[in-house]
N, C-alpha and C. Protein backbone atom coordinates (compact mmCIF):
# COMPACT_ATOMS: atom_id res chain seq x y z
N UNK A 1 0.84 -1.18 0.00
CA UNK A 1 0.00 0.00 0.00
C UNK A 1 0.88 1.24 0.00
N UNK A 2 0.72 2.40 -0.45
CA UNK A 2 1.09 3.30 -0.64
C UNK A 2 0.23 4.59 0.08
N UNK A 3 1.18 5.69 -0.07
CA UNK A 3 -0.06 6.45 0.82
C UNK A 3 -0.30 7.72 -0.42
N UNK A 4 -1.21 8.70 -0.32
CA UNK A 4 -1.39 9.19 -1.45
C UNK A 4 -0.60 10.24 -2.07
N UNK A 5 1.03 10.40 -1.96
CA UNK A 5 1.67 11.12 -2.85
C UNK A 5 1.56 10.83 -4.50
N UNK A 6 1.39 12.04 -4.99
CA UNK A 6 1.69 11.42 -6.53
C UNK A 6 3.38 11.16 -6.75
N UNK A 7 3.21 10.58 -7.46
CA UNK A 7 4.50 9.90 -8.40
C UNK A 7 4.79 9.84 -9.54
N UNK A 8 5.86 9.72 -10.15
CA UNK A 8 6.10 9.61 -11.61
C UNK A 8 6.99 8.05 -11.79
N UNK A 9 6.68 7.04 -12.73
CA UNK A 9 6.82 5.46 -12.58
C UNK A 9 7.76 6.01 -13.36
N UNK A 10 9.29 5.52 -13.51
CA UNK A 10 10.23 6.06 -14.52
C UNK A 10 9.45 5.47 -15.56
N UNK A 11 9.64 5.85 -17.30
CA UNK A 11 8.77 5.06 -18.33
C UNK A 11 7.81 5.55 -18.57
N UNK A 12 6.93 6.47 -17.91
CA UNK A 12 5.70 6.92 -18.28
C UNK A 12 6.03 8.36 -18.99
N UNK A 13 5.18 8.52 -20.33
CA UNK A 13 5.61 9.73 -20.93
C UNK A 13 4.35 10.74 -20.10
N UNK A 14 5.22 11.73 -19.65
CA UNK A 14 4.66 12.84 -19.52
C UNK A 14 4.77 14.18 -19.94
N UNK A 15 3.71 14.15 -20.98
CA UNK A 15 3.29 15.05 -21.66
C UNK A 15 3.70 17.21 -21.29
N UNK A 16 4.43 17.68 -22.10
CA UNK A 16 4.52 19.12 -21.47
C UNK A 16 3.72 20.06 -21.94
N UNK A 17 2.31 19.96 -23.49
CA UNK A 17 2.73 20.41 -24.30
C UNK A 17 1.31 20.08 -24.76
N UNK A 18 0.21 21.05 -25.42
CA UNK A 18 -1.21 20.17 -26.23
C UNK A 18 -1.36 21.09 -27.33
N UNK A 19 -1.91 20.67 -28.07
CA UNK A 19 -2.70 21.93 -29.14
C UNK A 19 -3.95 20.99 -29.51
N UNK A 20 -4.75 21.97 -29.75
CA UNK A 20 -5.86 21.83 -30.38
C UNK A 20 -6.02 20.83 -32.19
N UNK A 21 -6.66 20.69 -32.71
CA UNK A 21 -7.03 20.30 -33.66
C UNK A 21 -8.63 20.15 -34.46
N UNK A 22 -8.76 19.99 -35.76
CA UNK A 22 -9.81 19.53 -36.31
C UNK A 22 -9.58 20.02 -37.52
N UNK A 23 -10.53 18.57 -37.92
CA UNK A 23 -11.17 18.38 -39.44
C UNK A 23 -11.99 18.21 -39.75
N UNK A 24 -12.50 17.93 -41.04
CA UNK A 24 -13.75 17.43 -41.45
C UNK A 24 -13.73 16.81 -43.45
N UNK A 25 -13.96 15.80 -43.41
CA UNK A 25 -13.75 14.82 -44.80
C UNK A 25 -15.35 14.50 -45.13
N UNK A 26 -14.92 14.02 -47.21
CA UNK A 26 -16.14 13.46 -47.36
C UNK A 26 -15.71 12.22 -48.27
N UNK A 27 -16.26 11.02 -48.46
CA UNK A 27 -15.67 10.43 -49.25
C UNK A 27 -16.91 9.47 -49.40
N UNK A 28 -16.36 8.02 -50.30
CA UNK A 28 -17.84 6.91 -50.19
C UNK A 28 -17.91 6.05 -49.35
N UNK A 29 -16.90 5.98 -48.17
CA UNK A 29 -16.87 4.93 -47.22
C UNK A 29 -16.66 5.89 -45.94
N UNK A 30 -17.47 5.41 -44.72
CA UNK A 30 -17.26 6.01 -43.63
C UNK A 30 -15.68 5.94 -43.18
N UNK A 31 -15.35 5.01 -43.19
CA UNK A 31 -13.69 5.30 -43.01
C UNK A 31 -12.31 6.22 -43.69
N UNK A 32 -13.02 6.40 -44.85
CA UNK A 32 -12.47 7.51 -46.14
C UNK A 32 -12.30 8.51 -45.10
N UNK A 33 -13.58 8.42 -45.41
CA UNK A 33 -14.41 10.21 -44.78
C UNK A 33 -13.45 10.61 -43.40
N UNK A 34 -13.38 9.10 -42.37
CA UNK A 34 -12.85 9.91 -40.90
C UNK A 34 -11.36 10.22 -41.40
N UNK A 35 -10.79 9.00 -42.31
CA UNK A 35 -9.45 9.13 -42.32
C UNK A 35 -8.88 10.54 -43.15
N UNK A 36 -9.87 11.42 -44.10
CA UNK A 36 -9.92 12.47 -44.26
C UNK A 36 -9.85 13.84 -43.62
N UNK A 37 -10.91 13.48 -42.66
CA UNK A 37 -11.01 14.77 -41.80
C UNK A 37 -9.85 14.29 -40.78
N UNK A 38 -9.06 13.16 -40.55
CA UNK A 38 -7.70 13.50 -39.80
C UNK A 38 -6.82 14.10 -40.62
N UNK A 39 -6.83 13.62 -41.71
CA UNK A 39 -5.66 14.08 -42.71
C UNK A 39 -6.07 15.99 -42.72
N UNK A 40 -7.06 16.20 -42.28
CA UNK A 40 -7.41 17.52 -43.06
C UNK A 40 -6.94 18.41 -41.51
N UNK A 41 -6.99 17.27 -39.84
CA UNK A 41 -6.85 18.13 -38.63
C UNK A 41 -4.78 17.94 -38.28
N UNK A 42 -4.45 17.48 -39.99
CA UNK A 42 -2.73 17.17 -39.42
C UNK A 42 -2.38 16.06 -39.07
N UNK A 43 -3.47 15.10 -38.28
CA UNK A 43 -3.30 14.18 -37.61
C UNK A 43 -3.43 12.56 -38.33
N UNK A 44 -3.52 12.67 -39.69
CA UNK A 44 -3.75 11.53 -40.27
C UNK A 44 -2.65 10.53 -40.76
N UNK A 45 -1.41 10.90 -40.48
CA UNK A 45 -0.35 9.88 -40.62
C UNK A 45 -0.11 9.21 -39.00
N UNK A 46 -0.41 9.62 -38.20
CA UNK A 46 -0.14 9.08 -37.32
C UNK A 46 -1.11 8.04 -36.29
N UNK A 47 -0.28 7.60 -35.22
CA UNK A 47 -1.71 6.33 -34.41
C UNK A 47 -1.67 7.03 -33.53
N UNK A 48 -3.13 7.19 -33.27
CA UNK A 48 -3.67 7.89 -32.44
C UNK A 48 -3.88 7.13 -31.03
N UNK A 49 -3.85 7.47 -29.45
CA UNK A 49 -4.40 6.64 -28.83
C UNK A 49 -4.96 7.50 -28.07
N UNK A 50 -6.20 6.84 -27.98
CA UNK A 50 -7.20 7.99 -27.33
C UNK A 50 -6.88 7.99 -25.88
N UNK A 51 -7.12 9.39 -24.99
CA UNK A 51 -6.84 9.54 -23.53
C UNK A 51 -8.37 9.63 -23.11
N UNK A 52 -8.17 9.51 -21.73
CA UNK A 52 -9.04 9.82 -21.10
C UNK A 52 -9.37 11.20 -20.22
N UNK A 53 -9.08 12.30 -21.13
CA UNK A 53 -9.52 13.70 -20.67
C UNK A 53 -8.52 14.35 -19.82
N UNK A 54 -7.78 14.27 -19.46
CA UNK A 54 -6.93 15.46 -18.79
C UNK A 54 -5.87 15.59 -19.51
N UNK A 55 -5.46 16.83 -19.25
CA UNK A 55 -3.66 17.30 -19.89
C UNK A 55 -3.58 17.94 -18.48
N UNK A 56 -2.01 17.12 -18.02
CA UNK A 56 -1.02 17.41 -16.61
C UNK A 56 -1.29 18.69 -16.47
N UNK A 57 -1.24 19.02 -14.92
CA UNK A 57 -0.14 20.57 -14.59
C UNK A 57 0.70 20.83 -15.55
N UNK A 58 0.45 21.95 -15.43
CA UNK A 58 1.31 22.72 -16.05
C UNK A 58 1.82 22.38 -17.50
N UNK A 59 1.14 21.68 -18.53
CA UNK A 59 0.96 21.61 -19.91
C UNK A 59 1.18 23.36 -20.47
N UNK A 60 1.60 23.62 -21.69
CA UNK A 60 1.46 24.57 -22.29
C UNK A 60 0.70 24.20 -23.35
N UNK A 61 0.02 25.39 -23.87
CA UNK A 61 -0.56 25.16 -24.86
C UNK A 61 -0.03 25.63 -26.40
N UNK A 62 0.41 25.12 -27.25
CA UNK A 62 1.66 25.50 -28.77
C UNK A 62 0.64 25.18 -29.94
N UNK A 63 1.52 26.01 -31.09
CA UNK A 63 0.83 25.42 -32.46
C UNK A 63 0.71 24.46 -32.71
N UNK A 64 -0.24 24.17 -33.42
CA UNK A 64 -0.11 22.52 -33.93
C UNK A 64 1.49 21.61 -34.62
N UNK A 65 1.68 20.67 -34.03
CA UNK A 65 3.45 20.58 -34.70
C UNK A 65 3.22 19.48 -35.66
N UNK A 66 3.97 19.61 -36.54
CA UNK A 66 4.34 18.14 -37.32
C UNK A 66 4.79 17.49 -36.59
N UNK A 67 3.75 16.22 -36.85
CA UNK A 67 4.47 15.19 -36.51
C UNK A 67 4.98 13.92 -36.93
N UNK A 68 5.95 13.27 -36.40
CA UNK A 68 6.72 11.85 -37.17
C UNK A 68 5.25 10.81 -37.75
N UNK A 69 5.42 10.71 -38.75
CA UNK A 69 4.54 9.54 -39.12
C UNK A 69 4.35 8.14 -38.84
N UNK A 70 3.91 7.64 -37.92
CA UNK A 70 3.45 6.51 -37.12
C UNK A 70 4.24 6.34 -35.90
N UNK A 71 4.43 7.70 -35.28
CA UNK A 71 4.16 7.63 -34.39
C UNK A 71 2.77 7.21 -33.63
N UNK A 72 2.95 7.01 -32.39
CA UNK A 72 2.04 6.49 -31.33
C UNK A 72 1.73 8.07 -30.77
N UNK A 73 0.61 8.52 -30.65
CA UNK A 73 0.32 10.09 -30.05
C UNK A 73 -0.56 10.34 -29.68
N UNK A 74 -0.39 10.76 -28.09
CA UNK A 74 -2.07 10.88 -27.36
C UNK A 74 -3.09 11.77 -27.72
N UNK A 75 -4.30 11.40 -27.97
CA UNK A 75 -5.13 12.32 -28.07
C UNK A 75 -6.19 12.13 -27.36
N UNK A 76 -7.03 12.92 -26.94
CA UNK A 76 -8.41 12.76 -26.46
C UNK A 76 -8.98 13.57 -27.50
N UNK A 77 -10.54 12.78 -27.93
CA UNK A 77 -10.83 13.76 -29.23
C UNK A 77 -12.53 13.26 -29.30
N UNK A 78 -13.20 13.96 -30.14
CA UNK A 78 -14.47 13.63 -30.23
C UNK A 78 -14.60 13.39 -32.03
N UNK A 79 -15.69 12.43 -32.62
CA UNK A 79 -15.37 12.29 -33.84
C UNK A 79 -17.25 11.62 -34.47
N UNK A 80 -17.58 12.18 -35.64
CA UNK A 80 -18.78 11.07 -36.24
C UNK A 80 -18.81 11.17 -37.63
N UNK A 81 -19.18 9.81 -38.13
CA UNK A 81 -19.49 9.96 -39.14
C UNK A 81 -21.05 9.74 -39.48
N UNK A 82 -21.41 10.23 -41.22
CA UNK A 82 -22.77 10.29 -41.26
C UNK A 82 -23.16 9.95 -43.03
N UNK A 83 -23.88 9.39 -43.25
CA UNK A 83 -24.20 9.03 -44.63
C UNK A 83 -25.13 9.42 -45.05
N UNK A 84 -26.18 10.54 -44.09
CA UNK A 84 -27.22 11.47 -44.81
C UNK A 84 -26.33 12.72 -45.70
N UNK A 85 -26.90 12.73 -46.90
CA UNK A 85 -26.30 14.28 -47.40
C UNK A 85 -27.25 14.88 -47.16
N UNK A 86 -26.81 15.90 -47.16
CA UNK A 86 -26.90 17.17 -46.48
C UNK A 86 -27.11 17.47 -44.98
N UNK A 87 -27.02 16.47 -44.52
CA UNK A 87 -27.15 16.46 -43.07
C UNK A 87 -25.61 17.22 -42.45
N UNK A 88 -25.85 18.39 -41.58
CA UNK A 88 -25.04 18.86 -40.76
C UNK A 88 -24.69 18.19 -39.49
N UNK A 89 -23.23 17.96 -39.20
CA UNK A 89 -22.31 17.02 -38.61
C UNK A 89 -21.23 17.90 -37.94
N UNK A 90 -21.60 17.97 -36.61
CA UNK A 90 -20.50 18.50 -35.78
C UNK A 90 -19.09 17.90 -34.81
N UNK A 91 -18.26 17.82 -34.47
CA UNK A 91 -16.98 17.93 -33.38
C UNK A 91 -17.18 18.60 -33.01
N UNK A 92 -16.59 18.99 -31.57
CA UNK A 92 -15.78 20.00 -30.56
C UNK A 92 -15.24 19.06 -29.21
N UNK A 93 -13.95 20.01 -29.17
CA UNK A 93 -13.26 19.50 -27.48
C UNK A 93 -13.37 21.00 -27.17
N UNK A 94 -13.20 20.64 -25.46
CA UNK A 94 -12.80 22.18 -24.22
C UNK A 94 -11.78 21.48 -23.47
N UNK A 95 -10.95 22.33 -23.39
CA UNK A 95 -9.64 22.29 -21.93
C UNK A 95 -10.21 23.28 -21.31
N UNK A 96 -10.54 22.90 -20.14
CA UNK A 96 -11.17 23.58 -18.73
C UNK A 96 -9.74 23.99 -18.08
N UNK A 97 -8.83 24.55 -17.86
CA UNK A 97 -7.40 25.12 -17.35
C UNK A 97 -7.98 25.21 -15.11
N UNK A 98 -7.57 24.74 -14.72
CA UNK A 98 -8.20 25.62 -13.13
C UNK A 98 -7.16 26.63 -12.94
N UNK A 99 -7.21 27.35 -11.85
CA UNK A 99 -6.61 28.81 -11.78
C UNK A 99 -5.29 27.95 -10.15
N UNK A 100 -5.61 26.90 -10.11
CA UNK A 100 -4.71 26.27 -9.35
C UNK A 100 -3.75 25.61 -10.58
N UNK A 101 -2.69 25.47 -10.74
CA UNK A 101 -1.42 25.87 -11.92
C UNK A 101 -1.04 24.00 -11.44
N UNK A 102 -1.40 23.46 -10.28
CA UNK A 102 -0.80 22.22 -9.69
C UNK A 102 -1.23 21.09 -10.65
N UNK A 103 -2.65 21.41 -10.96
CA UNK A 103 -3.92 20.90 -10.94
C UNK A 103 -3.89 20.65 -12.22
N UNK A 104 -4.60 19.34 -12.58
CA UNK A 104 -4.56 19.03 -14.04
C UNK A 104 -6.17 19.58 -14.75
N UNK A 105 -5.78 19.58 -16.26
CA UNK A 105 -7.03 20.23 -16.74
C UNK A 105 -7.97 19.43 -16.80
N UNK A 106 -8.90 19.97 -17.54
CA UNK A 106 -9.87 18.74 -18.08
C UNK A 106 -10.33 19.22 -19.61
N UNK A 107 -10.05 17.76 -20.04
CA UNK A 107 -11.35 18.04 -21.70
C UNK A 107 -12.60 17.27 -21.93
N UNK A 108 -13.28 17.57 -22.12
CA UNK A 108 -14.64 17.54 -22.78
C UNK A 108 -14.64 17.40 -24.53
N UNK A 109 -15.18 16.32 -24.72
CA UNK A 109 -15.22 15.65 -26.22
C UNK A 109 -16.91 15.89 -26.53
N UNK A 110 -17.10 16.24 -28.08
CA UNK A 110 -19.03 16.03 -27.96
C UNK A 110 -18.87 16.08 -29.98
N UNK A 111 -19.58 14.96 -30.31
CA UNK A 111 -19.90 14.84 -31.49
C UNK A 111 -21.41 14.72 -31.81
N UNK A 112 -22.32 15.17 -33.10
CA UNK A 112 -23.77 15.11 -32.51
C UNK A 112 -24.04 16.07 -34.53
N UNK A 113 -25.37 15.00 -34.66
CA UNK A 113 -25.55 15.74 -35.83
C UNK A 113 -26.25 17.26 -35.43
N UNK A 114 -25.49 18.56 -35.80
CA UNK A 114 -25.88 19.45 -35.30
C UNK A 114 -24.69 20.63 -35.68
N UNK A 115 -24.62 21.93 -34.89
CA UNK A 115 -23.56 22.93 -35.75
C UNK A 115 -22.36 22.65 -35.02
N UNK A 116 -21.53 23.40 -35.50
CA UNK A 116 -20.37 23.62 -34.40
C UNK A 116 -20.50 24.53 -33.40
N UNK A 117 -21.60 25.85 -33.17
CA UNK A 117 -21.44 26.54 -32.29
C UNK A 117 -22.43 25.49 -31.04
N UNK A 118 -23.10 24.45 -31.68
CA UNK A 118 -23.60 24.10 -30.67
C UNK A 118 -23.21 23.11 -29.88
N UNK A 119 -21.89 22.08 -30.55
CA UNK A 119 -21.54 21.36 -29.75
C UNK A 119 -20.40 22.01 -29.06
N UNK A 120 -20.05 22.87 -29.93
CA UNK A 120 -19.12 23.64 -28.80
C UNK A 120 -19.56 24.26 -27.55
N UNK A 121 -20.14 25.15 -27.87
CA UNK A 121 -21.54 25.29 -26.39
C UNK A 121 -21.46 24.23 -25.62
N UNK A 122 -21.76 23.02 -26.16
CA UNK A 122 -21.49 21.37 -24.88
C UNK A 122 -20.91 21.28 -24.54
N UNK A 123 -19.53 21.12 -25.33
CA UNK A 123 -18.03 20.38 -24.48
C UNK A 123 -17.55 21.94 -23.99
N UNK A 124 -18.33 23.59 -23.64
CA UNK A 124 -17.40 24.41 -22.95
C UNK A 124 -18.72 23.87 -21.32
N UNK A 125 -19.68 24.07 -21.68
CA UNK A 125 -20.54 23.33 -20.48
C UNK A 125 -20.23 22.08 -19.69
N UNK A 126 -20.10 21.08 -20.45
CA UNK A 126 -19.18 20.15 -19.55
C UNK A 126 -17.85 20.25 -19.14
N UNK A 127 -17.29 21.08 -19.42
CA UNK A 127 -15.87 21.26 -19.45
C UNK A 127 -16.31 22.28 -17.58
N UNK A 128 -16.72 23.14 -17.79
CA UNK A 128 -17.16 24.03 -16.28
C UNK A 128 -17.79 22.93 -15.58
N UNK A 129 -19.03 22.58 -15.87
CA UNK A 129 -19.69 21.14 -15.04
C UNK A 129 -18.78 20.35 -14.50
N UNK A 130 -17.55 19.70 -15.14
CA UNK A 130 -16.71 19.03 -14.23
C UNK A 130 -15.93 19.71 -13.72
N UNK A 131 -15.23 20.91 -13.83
CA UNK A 131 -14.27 21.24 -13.38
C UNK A 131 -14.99 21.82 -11.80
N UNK A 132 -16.54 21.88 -11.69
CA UNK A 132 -17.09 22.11 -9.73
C UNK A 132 -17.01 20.69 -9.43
N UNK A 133 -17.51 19.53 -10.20
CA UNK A 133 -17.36 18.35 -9.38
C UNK A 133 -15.62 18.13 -9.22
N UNK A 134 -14.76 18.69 -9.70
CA UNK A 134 -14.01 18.55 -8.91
C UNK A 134 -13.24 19.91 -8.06
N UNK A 135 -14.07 20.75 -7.87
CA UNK A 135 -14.06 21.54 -6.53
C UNK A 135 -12.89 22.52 -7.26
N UNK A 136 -12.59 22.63 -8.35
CA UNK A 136 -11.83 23.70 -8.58
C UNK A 136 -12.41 24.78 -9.83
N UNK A 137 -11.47 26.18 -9.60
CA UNK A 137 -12.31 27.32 -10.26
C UNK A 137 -11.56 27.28 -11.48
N UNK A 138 -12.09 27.75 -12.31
CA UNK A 138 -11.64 27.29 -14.21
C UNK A 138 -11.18 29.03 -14.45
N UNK A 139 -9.62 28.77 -15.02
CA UNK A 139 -8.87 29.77 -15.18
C UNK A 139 -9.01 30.26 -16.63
N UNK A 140 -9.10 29.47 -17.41
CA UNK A 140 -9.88 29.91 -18.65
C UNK A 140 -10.26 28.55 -19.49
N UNK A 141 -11.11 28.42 -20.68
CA UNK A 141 -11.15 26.94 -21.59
C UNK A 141 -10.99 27.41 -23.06
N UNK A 142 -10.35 26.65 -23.44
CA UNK A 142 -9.44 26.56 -24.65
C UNK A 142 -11.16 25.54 -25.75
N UNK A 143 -10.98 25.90 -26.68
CA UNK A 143 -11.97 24.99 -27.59
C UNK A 143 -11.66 25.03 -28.87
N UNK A 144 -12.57 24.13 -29.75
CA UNK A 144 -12.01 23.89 -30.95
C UNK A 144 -13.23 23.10 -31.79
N UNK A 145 -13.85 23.50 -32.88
CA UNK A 145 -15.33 22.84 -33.21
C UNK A 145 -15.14 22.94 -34.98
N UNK A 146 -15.73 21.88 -35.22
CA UNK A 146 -16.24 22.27 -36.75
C UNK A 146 -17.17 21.18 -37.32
N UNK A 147 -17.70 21.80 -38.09
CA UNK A 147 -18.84 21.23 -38.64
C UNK A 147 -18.60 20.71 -40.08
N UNK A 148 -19.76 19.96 -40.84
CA UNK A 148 -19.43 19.37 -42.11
C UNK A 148 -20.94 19.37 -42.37
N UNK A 149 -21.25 19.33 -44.03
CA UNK A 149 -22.47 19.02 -44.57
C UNK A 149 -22.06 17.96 -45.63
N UNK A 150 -22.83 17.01 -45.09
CA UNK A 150 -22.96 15.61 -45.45
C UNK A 150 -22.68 15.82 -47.32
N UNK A 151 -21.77 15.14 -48.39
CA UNK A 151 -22.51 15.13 -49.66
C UNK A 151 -22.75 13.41 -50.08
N UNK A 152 -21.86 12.78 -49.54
CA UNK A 152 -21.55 11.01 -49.57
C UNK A 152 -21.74 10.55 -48.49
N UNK A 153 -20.59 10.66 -47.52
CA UNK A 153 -20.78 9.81 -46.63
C UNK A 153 -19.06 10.65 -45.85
N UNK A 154 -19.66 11.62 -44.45
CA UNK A 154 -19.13 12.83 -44.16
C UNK A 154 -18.31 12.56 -42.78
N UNK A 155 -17.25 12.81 -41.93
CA UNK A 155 -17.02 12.73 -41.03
C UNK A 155 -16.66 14.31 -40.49
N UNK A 156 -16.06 14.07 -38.99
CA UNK A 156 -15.57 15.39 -38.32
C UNK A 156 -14.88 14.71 -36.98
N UNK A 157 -14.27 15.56 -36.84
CA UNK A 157 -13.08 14.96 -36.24
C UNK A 157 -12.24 16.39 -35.19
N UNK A 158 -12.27 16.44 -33.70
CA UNK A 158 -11.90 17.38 -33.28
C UNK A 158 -10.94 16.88 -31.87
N UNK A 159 -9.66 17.74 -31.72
CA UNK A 159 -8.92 16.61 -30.88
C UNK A 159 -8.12 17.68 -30.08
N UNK A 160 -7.00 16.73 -28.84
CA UNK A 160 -6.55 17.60 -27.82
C UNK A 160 -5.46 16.57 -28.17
N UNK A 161 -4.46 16.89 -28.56
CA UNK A 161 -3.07 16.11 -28.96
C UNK A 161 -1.91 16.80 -27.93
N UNK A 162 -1.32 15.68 -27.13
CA UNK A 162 -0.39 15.62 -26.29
C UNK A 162 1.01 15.80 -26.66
N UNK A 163 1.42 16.44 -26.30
CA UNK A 163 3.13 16.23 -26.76
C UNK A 163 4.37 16.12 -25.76
């Protein structure tokens, strides 16, 4: 048993570093389409592995970087595809930042046939919503949304990439 200091396991990458992202593709196969709108958010040569919502203390936030191609690279991200045309198809993530600098952030993922100002509206709402369940005050939130109109078969794709 241990008692509750945090720790760092030597081996574990920890991240200094996020930027934002997004795309949006159309093609005749739903997989075209997502692997499009990565290619279109930067992120399509590489493997993605999805996180589970936080970026560390003290992360900065940088331009989007090139990156090595197949690499392994964290993301937490929200994503859909859709085979109505003309149907409008949204992404968005939020980094909730707290005004405690110790404290790790939080993101909020939301995909949903609908605009981008509105799922963005969601993931900045859940992004505040969690950041009281966990008892801290939100120093500012970072976001990132876009939308697509269906013509084949459409994706969208919006992400929080670790570095």
């Amino acid at each position: 048993m241990h008692d509750k200091a945090c720790f760092n396991v030597s081996g574990f990458f920890q991240p200094t570093a996020f930027f934002l992202v997004a795309g949006a593709g159309d093609a005749s196969h739903a997989l075209i389409a997502f692997d499009r709108a990565l290619l279109a958010a930067g992120v399509g040569d590489v493997n993605l592995v999805k996180l589970s919502s936080i970026v560390g203390p003290r992360c900065i936030r940088v331009e989007p970087l090139s990156l090595v191609p197949g690499s392994l690279v964290p993301a937490a991200y929200a994503w859909i595809t859709c085979d109505q045309p003309r149907q409008r198809i949204a992404s968005a993530v939020a980094v909730a930042h707290p005004a405690d600098p110790s404290r790790a952030s939080l993101v909020t993922e939301h995909s949903a046939v609908a605009s981008k100002n509105e799922v963005e509206e969601i993931v900045i709402a859940m992004a505040e919503e969690g950041m009281v369940s966990r008892g801290l005050k939100v120093a500012r939130i970072d976001s990132i949304g876009i939308e697509h109109t269906v013509e084949r078969v459409g994706a969208t794709f919006a992400g929080v990439v670790e570095v």
